[in-house]
Protein backbone atom coordinates (compact mmCIF):
# COMPACT_ATOMS: atom_id res chain seq x y z
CA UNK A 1 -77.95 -97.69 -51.34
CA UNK A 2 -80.67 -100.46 -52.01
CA UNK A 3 -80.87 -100.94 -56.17
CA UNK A 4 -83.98 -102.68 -57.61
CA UNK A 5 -83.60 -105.21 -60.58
CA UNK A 6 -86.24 -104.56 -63.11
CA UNK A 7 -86.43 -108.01 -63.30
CA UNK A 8 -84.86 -111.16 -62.03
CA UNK A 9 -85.47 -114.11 -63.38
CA UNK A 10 -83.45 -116.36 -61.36
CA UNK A 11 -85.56 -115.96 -57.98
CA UNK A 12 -88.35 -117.85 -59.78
CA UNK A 13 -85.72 -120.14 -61.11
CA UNK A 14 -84.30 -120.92 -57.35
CA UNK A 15 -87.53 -121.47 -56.09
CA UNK A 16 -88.81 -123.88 -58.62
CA UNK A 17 -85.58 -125.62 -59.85
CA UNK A 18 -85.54 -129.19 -58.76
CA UNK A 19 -89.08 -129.04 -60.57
CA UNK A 20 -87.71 -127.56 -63.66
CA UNK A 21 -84.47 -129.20 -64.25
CA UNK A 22 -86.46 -132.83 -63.28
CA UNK A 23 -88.81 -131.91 -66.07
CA UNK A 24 -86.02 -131.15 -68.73
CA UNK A 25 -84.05 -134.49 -66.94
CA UNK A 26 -86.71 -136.00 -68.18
CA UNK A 27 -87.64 -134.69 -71.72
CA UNK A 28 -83.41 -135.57 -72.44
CA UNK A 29 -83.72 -138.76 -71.37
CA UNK A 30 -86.28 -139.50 -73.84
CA UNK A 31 -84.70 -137.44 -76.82
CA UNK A 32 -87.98 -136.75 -78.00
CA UNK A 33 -87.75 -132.34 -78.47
CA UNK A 34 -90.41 -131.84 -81.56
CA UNK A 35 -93.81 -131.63 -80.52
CA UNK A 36 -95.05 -135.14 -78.63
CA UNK A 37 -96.92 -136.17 -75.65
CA UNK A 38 -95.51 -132.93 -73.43
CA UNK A 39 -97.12 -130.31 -75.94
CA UNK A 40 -100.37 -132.04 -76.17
CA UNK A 41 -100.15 -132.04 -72.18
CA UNK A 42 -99.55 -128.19 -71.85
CA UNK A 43 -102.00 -127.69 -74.92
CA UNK A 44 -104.62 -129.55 -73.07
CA UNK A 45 -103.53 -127.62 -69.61
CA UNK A 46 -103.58 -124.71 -70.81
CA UNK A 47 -106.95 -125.06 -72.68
CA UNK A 48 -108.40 -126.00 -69.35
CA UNK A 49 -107.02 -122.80 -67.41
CA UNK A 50 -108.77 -120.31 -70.06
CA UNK A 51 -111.99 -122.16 -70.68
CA UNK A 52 -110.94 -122.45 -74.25
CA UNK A 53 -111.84 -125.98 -76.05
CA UNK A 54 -108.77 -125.33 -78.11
CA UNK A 55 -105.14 -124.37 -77.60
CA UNK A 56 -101.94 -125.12 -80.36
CA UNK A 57 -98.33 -124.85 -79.15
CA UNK A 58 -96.24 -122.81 -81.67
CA UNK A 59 -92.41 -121.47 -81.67
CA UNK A 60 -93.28 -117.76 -80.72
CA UNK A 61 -95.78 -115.50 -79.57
CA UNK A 62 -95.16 -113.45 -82.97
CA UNK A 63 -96.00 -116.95 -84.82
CA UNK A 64 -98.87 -116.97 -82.85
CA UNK A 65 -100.23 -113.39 -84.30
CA UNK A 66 -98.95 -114.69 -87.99
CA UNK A 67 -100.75 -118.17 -87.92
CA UNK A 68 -104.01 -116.86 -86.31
CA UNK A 69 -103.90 -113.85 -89.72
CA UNK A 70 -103.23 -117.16 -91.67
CA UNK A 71 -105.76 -119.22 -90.29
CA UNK A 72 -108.11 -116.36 -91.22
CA UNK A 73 -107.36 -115.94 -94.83
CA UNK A 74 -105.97 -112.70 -94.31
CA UNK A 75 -104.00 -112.11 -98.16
CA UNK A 76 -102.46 -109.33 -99.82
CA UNK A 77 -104.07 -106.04 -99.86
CA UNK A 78 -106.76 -107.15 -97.24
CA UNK A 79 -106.97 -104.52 -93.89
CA UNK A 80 -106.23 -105.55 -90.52
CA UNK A 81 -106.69 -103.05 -87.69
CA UNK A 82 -105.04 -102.47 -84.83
CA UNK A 83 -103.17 -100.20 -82.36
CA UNK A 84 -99.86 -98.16 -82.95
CA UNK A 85 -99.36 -98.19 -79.42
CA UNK A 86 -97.73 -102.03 -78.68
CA UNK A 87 -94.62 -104.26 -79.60
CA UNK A 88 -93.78 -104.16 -83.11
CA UNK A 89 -94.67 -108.28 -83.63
CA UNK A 90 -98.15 -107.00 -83.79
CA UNK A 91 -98.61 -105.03 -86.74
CA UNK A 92 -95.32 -106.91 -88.27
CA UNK A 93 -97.35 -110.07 -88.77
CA UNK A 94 -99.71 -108.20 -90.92
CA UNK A 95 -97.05 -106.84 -93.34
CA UNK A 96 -95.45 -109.86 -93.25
CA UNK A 97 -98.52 -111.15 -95.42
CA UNK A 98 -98.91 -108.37 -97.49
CA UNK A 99 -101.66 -106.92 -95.65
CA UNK A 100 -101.94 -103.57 -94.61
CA UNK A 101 -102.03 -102.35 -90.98
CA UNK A 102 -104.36 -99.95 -90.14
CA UNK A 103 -103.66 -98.25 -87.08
CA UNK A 104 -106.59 -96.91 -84.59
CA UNK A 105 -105.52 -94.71 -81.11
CA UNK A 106 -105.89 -95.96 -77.75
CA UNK A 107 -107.58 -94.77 -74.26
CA UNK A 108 -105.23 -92.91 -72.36
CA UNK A 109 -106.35 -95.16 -68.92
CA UNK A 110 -105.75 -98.45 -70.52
CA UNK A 111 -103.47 -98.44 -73.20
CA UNK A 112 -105.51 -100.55 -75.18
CA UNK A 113 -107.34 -100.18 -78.21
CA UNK A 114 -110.43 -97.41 -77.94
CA UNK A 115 -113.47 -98.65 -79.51
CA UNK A 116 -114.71 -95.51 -80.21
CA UNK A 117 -112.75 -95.00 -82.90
CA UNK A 118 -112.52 -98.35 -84.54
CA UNK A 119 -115.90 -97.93 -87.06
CA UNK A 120 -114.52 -94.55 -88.68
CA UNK A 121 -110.71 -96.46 -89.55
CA UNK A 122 -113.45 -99.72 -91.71
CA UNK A 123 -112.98 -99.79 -95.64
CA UNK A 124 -114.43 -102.65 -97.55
CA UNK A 125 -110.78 -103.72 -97.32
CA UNK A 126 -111.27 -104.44 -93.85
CA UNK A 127 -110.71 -108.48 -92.98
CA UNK A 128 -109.69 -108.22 -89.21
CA UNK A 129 -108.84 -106.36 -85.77
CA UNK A 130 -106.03 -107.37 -83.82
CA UNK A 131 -106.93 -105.69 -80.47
CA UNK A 132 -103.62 -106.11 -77.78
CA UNK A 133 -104.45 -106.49 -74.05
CA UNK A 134 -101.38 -104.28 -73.41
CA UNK A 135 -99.66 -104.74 -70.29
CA UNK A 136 -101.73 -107.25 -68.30
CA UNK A 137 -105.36 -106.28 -68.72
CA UNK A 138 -107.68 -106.79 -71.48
CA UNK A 139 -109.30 -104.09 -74.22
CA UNK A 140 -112.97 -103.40 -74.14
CA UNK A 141 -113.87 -106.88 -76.11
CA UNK A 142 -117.62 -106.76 -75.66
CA UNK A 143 -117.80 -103.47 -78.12
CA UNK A 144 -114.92 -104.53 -80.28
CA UNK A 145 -116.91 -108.01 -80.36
CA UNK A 146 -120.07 -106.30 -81.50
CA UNK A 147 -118.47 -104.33 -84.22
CA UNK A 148 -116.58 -107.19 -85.66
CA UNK A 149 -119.65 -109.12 -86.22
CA UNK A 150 -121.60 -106.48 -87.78
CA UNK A 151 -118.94 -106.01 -90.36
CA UNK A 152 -117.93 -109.65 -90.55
CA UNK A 153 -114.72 -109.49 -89.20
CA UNK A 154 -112.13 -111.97 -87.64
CA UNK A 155 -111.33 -110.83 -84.51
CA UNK A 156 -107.03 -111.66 -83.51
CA UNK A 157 -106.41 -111.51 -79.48
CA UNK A 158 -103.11 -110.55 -78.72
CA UNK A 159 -103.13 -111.35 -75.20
CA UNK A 160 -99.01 -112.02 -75.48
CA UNK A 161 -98.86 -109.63 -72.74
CA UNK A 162 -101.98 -110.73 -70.21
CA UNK A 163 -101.83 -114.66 -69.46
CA UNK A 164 -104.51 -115.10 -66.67
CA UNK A 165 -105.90 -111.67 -67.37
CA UNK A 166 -109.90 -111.64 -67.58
CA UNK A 167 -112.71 -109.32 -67.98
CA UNK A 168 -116.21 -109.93 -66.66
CA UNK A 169 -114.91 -113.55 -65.56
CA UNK A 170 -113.64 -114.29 -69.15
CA UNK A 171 -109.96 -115.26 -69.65
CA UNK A 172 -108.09 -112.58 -72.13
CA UNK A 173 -107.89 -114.82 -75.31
CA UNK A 174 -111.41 -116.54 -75.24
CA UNK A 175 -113.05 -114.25 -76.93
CA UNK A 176 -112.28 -113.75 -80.18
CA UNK A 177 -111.80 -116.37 -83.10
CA UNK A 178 -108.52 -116.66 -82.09
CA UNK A 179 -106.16 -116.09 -79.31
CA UNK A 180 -102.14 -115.43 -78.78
CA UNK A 181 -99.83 -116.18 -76.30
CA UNK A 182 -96.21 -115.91 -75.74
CA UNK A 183 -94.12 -117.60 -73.88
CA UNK A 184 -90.79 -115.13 -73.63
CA UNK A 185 -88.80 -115.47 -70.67
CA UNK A 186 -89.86 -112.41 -69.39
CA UNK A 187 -93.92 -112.96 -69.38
CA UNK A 188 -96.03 -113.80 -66.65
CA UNK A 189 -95.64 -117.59 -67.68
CA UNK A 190 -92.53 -117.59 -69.54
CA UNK A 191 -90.34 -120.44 -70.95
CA UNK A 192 -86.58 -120.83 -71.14
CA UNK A 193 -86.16 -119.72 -74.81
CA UNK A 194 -89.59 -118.92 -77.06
CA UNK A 195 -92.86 -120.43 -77.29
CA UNK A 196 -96.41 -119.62 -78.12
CA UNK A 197 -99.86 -120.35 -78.10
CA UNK A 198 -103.19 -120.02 -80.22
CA UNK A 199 -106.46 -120.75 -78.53
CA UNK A 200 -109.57 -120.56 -80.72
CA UNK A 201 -113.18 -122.01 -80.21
CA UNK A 202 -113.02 -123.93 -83.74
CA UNK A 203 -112.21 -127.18 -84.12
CA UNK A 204 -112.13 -126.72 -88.18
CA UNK A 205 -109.54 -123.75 -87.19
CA UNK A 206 -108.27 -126.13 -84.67
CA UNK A 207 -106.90 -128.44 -87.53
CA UNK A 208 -105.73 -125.91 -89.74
CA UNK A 209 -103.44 -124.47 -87.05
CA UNK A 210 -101.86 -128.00 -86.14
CA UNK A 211 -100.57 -128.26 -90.64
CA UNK A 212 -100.18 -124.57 -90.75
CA UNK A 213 -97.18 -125.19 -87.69
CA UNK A 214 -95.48 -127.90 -89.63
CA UNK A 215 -94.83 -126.23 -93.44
CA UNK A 216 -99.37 -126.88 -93.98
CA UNK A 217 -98.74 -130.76 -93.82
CA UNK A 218 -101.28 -132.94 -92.24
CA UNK A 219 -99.21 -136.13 -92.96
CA UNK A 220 -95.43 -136.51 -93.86
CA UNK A 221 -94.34 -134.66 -97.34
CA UNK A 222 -98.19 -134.20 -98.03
CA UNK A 223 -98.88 -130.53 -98.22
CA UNK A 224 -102.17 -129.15 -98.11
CA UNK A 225 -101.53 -126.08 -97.30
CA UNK A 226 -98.63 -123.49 -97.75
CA UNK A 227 -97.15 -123.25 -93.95
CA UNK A 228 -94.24 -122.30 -91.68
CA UNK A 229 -92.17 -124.45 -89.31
CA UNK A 230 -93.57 -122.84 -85.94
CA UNK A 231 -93.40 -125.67 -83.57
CA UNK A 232 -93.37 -125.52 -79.76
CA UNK A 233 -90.42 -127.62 -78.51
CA UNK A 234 -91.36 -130.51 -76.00
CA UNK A 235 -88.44 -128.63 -73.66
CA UNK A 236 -90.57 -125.46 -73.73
CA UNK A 237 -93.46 -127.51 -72.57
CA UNK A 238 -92.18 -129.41 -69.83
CA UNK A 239 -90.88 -126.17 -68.89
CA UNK A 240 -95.00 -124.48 -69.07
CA UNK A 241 -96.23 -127.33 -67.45
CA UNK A 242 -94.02 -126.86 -63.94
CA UNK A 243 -94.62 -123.19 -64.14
CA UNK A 244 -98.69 -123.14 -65.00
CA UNK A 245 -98.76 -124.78 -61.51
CA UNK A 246 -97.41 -121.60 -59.78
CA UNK A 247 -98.67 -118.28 -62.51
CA UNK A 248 -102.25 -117.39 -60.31
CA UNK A 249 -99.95 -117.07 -57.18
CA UNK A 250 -97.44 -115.47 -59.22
CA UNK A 251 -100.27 -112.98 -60.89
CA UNK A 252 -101.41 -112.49 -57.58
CA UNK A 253 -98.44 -111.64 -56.00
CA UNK A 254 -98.00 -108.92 -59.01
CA UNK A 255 -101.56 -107.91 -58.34
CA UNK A 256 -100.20 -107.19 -54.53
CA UNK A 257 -97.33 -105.41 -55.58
CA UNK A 258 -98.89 -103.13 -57.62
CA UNK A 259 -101.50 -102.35 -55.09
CA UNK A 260 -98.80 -101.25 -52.43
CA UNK A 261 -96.84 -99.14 -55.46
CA UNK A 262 -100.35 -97.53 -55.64
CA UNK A 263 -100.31 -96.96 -51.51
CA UNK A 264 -97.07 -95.41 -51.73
CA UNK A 265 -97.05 -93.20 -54.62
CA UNK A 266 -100.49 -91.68 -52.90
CA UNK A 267 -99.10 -91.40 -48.79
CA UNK A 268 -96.68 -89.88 -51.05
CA UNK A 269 -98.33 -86.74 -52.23
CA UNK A 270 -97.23 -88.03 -55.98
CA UNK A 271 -100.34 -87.94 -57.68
CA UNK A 272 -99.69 -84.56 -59.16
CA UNK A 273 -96.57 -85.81 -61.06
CA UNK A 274 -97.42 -89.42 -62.18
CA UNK A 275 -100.79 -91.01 -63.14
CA UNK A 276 -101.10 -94.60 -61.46
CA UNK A 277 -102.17 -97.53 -64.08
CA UNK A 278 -105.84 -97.63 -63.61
CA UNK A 279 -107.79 -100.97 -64.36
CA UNK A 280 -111.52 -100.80 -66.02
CA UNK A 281 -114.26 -101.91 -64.70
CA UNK A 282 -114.77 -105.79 -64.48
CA UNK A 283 -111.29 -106.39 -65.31
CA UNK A 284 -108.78 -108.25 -64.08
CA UNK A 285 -105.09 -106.97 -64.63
CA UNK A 286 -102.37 -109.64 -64.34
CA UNK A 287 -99.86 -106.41 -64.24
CA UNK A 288 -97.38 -107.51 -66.90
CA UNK A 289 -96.02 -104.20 -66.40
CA UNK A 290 -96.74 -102.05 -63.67
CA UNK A 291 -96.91 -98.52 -65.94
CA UNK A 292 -97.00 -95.35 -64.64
CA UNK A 293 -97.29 -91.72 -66.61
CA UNK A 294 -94.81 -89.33 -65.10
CA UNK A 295 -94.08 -86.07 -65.71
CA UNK A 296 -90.51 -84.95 -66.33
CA UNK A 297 -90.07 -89.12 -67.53
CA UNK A 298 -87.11 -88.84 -69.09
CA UNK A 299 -85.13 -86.82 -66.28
CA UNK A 300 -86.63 -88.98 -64.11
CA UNK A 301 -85.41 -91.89 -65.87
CA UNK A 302 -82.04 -90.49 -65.29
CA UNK A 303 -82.49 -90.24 -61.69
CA UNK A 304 -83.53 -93.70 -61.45
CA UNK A 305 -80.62 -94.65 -63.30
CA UNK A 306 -78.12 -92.80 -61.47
CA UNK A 307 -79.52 -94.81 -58.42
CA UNK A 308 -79.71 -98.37 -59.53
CA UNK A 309 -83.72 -98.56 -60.15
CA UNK A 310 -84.49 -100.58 -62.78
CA UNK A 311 -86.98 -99.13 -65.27
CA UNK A 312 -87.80 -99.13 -68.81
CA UNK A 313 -90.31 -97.72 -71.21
CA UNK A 314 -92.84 -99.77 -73.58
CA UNK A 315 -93.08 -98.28 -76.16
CA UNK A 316 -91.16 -94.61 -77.08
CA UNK A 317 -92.34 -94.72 -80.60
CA UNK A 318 -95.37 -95.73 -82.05
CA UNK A 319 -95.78 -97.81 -84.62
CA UNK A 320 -97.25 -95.16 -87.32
CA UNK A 321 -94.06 -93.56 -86.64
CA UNK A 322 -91.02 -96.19 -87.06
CA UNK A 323 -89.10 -95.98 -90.30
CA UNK A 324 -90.45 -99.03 -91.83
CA UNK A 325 -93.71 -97.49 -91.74
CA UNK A 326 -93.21 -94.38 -93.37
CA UNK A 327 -94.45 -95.92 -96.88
CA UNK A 328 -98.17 -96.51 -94.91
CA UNK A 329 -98.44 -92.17 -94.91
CA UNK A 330 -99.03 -91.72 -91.49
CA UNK A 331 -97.80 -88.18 -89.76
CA UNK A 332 -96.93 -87.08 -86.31
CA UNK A 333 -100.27 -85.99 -84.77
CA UNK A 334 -102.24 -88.72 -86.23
CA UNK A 335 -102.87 -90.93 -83.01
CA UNK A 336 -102.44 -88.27 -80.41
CA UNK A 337 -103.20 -90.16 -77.52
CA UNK A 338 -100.67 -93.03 -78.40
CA UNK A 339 -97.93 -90.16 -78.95
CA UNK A 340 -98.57 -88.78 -75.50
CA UNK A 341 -98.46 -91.92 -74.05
CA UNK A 342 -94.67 -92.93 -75.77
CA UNK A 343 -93.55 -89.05 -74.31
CA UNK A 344 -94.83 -90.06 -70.74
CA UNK A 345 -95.11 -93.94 -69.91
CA UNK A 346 -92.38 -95.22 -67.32
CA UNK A 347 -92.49 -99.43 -66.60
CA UNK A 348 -90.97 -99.78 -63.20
CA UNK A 349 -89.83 -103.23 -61.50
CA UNK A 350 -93.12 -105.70 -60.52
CA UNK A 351 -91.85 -109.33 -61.01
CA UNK A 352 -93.52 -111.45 -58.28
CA UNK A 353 -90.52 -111.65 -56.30
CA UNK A 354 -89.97 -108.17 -55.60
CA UNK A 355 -89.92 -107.49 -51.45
CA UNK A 356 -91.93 -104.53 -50.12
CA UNK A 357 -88.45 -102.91 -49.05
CA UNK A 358 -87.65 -102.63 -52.51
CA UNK A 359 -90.60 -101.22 -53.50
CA UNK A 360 -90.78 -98.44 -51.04
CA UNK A 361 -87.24 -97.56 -52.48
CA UNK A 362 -88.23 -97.33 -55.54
CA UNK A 363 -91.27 -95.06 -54.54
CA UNK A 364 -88.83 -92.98 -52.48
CA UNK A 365 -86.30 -92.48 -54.89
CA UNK A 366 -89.34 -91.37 -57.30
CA UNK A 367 -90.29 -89.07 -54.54
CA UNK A 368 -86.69 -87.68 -53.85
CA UNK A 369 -86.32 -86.44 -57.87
CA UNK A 370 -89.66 -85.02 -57.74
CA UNK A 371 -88.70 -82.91 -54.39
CA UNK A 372 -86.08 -80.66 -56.39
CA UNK A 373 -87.51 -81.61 -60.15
């Protein structure tokens, strides 16, 4: 019996080693780990890659999220919206400065933020929106876009999850006022411990982001701003700049992979038990996660455990709903479509090296539960 790693990093790491470890070789050598000439490079690269004039390293892609709010102005009692239906980092930012998240429900094709809804969730507290491009493919930005100036509002990318992503030609994280990336093992381009990235189109925002990283200081132990230490380590970089070589073949390859899941699950007569991940029109999906809606998920989940299929499920609560939110007065039925989606959405394996022969057992053995479930 064939089991499927939901991921596994060390194929990448195999196939690019010499490359890595000659880059960290040579970052030791020099002892130089803070910042430096390798996170300007991978700044500069990475600008380049998502037509952005400007990109800033930082330690995380939750420091990202935090800087970009900072960068903004967003202070105490201001609004920022987003969804209830991503990783907690994203609305935690907001508390963290004493802002209030306000939540608004997604579309049930994309998983991202629906539009639709965002004008009816606007107070004259309102400062921001923090749409996600959840799972590898971006949220309808034109119309989010066109709100956001209308109301005056700084528009937050968090395009953690969908490096490489675009829609209508335009790389996710170009087009808002700001832009964030991280850099977790496990993403598309992912480093060897955390990292992040803020892209914006402002030079003036440009230069607050490089003090905000180190404690608001623009020259040693001369503060002009109150910051955080979020600095992306010349290791991490090094690392980014071997890897940025190989993420469109790697994206592709995920593109390809989902496409034959897609094959599968139809020859298989599934289509009346799971919904396939469906990408919108003039998108580009970079297939963080391939995510499937199943019926019967958790039994299923079960099954695929019992036979070795890796699997996991982004995200079974929604944000409205965790404990620490319980003070914001949200209930259960509030964002119906982002419940429905935690009850029903199933992540299976679609890392770049996955082999065909693995996917078609992991289509089978979806097949096999649904035969006598």
């Amino acid at each position: 019996m064939m089991s499927v790693p939901f991921l596994d990093l060390k194929l990448q790491y195999h196939h690019i080693k010499p490359e890595m470890m000659a880059a960290i070789q040579a970052v030791c050598d020099e002892q130089a780990f803070i910042l430096g000439p390798r996170v300007e490079q991978v700044e500069q690269a990475l600008a380049a890659y998502l037509g952005c004039p400007y990109a800033i390293g930082v330690a995380s892609g939750s420091d990202a999220l935090l800087l970009a709010l900072m960068a903004s102005g967003v202070r105490p009692g201001d609004e920022v919206l987003t969804t209830p239906f991503t990783f907690f980092s994203t609305a935690g930012v907001i508390s963290r400065l004493q802002a209030t998240p306000v939540f608004v429900d997604i579309s049930p094709d994309t998983f991202t933020l629906n539009p639709d809804l965002v004008e009816s969730r606007l107070t004259s507290r309102a400062r921001a929106i923090i749409p996600v491009h959840l799972f590898g493919q971006c949220a309808e930005m034109e119309r989010i876009g066109t709100i956001a100036r209308k109301r005056g509002l700084i528009v937050i990318e968090d395009a953690c999850q969908a490096i490489g992503a675009s829609r209508h030609g335009q790389k996710a994280g170009t087009f808002g006022d700001f832009g964030c990336f991280s850099f977790f093992p496990s993403k598309n381009l992912g480093g060897i411990g955390d990292g992040g990235l803020i892209t914006t189109h402002s030079a003036k925002a440009r230069d607050l982001l490089l003090a905000l990283r180190v404690h608001g200081s623009r020259s040693d132990y001369h503060h002009d701003h109150i910051g955080i230490n979020s600095r992306l380590d010349a290791l991490q970089a090094a690392v980014l700049l071997v890897k940025l070589r190989y993420l469109d073949s790697w994206n592709a390859r995920r593109q390809e992979n989902a496409c034959l899941y897609n094959q599968l699950f139809q020859e298989a007569g599934l289509l009346d038990r799971i919904i396939l991940p469906k990408t919108a029109p003039g998108n580009v999906h970079v297939f963080h996660q391939y995510t499937i809606r199943a019926a019967k998920r958790d039994q299923l989940m079960a099954y695929l455990k019992e036979q070795g299929i890796g699997h996991k499920v982004y995200y079974p609560v929604p944000l409205h709903l965790q404990e620490c939110y319980h003070f914001l007065g949200y209930q259960k039925g509030d964002f119906p479509v982002s419940e429905l989606m935690a009850q029903e959405v199933l992540s299976l394996p679609i890392f770049p090296e996955l082999t065909k022969a693995q996917i078609v057992r992991v289509v089978e053995t979806i097949a096999e539960f649904y035969r006598t479930n």
